[in-house]
C-alpha atoms as a PDB file:
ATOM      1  CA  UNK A   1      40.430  -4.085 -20.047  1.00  0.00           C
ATOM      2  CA  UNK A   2      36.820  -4.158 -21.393  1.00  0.00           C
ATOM      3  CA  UNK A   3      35.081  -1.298 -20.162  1.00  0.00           C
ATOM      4  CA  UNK A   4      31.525  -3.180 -20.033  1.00  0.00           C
ATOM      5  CA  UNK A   5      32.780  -5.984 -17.911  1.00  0.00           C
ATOM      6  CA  UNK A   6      32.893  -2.975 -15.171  1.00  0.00           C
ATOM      7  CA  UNK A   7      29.826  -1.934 -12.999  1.00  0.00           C
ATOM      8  CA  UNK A   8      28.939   1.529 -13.098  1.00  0.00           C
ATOM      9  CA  UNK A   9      29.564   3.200 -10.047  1.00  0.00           C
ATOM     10  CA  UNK A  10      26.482   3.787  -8.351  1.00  0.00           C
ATOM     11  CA  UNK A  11      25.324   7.554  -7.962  1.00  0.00           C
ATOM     12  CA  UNK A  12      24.574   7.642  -4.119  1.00  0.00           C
ATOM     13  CA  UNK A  13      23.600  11.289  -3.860  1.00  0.00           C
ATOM     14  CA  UNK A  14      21.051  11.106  -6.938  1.00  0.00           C
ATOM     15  CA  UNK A  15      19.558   8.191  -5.237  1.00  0.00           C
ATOM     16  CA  UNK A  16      19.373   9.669  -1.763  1.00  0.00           C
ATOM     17  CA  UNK A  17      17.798  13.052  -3.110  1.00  0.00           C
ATOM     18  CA  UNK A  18      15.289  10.960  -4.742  1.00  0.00           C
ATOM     19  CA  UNK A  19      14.447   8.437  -1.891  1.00  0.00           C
ATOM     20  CA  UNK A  20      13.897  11.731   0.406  1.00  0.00           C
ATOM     21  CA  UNK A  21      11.669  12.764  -2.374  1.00  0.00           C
ATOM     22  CA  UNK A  22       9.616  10.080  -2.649  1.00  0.00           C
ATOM     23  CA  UNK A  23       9.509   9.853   1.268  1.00  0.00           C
ATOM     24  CA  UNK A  24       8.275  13.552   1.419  1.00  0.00           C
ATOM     25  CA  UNK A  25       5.484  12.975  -0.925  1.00  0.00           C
ATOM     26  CA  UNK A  26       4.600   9.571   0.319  1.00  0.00           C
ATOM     27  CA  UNK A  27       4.228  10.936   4.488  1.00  0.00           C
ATOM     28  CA  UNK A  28       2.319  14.405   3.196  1.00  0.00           C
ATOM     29  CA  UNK A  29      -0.184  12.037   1.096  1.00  0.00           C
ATOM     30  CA  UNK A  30      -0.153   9.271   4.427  1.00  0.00           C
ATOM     31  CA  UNK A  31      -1.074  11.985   6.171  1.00  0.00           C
ATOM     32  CA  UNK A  32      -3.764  13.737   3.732  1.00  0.00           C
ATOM     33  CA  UNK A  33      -5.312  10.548   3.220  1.00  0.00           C
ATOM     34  CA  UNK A  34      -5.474   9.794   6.928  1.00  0.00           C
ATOM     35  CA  UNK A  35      -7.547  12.619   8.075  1.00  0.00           C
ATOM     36  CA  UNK A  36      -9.955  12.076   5.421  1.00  0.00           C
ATOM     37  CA  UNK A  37      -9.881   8.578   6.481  1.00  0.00           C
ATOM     38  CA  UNK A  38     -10.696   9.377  10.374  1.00  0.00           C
ATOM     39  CA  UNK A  39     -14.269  11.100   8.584  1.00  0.00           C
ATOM     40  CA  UNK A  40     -14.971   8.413   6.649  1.00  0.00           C
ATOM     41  CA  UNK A  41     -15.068   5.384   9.172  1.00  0.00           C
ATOM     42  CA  UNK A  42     -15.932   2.645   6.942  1.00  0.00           C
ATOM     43  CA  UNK A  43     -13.570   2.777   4.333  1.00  0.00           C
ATOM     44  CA  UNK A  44     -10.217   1.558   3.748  1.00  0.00           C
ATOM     45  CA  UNK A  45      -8.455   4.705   3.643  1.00  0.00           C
ATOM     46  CA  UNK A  46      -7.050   4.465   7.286  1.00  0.00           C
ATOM     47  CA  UNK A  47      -5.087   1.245   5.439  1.00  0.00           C
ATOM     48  CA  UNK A  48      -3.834   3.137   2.599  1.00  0.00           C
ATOM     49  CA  UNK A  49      -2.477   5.883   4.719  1.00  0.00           C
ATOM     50  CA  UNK A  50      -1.015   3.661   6.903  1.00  0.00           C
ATOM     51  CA  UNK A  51       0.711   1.941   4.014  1.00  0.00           C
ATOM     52  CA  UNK A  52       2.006   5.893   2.361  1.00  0.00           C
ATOM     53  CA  UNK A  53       3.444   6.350   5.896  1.00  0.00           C
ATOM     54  CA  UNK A  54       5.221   3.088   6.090  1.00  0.00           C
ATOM     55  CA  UNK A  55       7.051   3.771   2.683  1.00  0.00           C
ATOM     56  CA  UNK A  56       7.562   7.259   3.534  1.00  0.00           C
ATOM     57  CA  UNK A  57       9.602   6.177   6.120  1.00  0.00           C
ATOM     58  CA  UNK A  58      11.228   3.194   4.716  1.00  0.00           C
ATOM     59  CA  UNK A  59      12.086   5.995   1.421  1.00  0.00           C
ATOM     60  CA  UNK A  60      13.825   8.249   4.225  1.00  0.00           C
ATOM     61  CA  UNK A  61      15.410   5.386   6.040  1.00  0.00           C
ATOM     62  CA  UNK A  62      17.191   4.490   2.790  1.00  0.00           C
ATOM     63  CA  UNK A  63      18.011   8.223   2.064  1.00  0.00           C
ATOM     64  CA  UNK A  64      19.982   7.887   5.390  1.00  0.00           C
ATOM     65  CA  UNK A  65      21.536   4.721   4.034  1.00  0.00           C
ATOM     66  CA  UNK A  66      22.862   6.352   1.090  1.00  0.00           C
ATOM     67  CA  UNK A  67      23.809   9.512   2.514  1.00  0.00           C
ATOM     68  CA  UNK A  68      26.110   7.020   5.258  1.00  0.00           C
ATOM     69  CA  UNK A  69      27.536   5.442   1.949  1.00  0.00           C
ATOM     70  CA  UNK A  70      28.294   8.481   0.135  1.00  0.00           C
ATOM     71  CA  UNK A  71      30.002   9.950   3.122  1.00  0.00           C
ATOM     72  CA  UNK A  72      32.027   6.479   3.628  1.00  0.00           C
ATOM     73  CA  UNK A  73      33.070   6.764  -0.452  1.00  0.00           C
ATOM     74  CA  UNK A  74      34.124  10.387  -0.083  1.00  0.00           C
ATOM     75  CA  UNK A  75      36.255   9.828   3.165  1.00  0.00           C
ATOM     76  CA  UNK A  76      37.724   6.610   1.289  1.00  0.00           C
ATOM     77  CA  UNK A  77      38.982   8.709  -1.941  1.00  0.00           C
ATOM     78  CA  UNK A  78      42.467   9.266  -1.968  1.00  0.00           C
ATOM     79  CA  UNK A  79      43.892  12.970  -1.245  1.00  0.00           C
ATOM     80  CA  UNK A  80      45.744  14.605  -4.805  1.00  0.00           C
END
């Protein structure tokens, strides 16, 4: 069989480290950005954190995801 023709397996613990990553930096900088939003009352800033917190949590909601999934694959493996 053609080894090409096969998907690569997909790496669901380097993915989930780097989705809580991502999330991490996203919330801290949602959150930076924020407070020097509440001083500054007329600029979009409040928007733009708002936006960093939203993918900060959508990044950790999918570091859940593939935690779930890499749990599920190691529970499926067959026992040597």
């Amino acid at each position: 069989m053609d080894r090409q023709s096969e998907p690569a397996p997909i790496n669901w613990r380097m993915n989930g480290m780097t989705a809580r990553f991502v999330g991490i930096v996203a919330i801290a900088l949602g959150f930076v950005i924020g407070i020097y939003g509440l001083e500054e009352p007329g600029a979009h800033w409040l928007q733009t954190a708002l936006g960093l917190l939203a993918t900060g949590m959508l990044a950790q909601g999918y570091a859940l995801y593939c935690s779930v999934k890499r749990m599920q694959e190691l529970k499926d493996q067959p026992k040597l």
